[in-house]
Protein backbone atom coordinates (compact mmCIF):
# COMPACT_ATOMS: atom_id res chain seq x y z
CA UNK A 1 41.82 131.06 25.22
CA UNK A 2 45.76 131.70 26.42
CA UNK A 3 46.40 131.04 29.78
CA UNK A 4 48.98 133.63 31.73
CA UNK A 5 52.17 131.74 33.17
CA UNK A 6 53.92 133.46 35.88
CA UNK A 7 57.71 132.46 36.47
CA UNK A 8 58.99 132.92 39.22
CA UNK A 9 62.21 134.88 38.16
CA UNK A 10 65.41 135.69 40.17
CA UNK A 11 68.32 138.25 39.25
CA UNK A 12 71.63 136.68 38.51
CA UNK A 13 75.15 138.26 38.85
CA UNK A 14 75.93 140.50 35.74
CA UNK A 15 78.43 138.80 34.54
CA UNK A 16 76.63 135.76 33.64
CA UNK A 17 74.82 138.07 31.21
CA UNK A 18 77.71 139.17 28.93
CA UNK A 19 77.53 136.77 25.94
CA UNK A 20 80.13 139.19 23.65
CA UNK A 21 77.63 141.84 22.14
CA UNK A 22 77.75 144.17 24.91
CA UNK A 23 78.73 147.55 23.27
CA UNK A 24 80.83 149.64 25.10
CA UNK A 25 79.78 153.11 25.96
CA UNK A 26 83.19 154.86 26.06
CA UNK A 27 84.29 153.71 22.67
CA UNK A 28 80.96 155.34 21.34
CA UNK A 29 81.52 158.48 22.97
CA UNK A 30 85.21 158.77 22.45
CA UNK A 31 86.28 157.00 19.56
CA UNK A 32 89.70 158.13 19.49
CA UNK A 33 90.39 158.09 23.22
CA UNK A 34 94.32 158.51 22.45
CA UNK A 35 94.30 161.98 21.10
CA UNK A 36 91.06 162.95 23.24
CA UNK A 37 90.38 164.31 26.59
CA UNK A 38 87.61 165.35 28.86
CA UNK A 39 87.51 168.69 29.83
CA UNK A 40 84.37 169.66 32.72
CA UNK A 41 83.33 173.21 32.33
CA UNK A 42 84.32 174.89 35.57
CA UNK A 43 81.89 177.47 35.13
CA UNK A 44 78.65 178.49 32.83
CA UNK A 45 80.72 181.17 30.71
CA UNK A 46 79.80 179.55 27.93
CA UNK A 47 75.80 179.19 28.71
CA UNK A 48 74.85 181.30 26.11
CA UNK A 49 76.41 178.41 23.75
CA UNK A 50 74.74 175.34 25.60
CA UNK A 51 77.11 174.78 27.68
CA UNK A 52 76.43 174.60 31.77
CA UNK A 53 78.96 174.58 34.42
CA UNK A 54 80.07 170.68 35.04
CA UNK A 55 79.19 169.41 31.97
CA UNK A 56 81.97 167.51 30.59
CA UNK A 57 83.54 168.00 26.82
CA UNK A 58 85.19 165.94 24.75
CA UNK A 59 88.15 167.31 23.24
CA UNK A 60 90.32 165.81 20.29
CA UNK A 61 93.47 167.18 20.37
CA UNK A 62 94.75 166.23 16.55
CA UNK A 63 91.99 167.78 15.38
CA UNK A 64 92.49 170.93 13.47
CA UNK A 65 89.98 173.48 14.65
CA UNK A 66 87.61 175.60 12.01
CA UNK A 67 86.58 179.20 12.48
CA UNK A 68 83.48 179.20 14.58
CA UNK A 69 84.19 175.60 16.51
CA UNK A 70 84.98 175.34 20.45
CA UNK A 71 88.45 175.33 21.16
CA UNK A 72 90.25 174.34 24.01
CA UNK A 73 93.20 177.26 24.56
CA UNK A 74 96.10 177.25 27.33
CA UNK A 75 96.21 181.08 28.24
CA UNK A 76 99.29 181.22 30.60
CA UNK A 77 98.95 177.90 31.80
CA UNK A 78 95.26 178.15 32.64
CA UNK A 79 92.63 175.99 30.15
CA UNK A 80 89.96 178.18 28.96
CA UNK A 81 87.08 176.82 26.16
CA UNK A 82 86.34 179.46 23.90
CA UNK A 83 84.88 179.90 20.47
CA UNK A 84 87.70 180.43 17.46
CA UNK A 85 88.40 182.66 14.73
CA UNK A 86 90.40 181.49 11.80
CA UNK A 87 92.10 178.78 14.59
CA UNK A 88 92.99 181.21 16.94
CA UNK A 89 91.73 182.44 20.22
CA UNK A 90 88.85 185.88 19.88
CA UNK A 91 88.82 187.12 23.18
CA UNK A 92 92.60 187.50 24.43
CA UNK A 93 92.18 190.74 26.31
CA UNK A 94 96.13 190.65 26.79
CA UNK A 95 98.07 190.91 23.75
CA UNK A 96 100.89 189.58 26.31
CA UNK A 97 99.33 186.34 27.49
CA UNK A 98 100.86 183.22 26.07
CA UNK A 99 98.24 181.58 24.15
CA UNK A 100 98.58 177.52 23.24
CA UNK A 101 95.97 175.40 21.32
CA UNK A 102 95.33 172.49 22.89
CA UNK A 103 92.19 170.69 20.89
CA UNK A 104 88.79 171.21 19.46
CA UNK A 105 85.59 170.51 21.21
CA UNK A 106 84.14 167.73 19.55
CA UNK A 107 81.07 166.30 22.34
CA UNK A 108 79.19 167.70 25.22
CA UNK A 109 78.43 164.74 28.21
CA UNK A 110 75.93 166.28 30.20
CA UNK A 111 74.56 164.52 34.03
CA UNK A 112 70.73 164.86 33.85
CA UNK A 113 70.63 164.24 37.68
């Protein structure tokens, strides 16, 4: 028959728990944070693709974009996320604007709370 032992147990200070294994949660999400960027979605334009206002996307700027990824466009100054076609920018209403790739969307953070 086992016998239950109760200990009486008391919380120390974090940092007497890091023994060097820890993993750190920013290098998985951005591995290349040098030629990244976060970009939060200032509005749900892009619902229809998964994407809800505030959620926050990681964008890698070297990264050459494909036809049919999330881009990350300057159009006049102003950042817009948009789907591409062929590496440029589908929905430019005005053939005047002044349209300059910034990065591709590469991962959605989203806040459950």
């Amino acid at each position: 028959m086992s016998r239950l032992t109760f200990w009486n147990m008391s919380f120390a200070k974090a940092a007497e728990h890091l023994d060097g294994d820890e993993l750190d949660l920013g290098a998985l999400l951005i591995p290349y944070p040098e030629r990244s960027m976060l970009y939060r979605m200032p509005d749900g334009s892009l619902r229809a693709q998964g994407i809800e206002e505030g959620d926050l996307v990681v964008v890698e700027r070297a990264r050459q974009a494909r036809p049919g990824e999330l881009g990350l466009v300057s159009m006049d100054g102003a950042s817009v996320l948009r789907r591409l076609d062929r590496g440029l920018f589908q929905e430019s209403n005005d053939s005047q604007a002044t349209i300059e790739f910034q990065g591709t969307a590469t991962l959605l953070i989203r806040q459950l709370t």
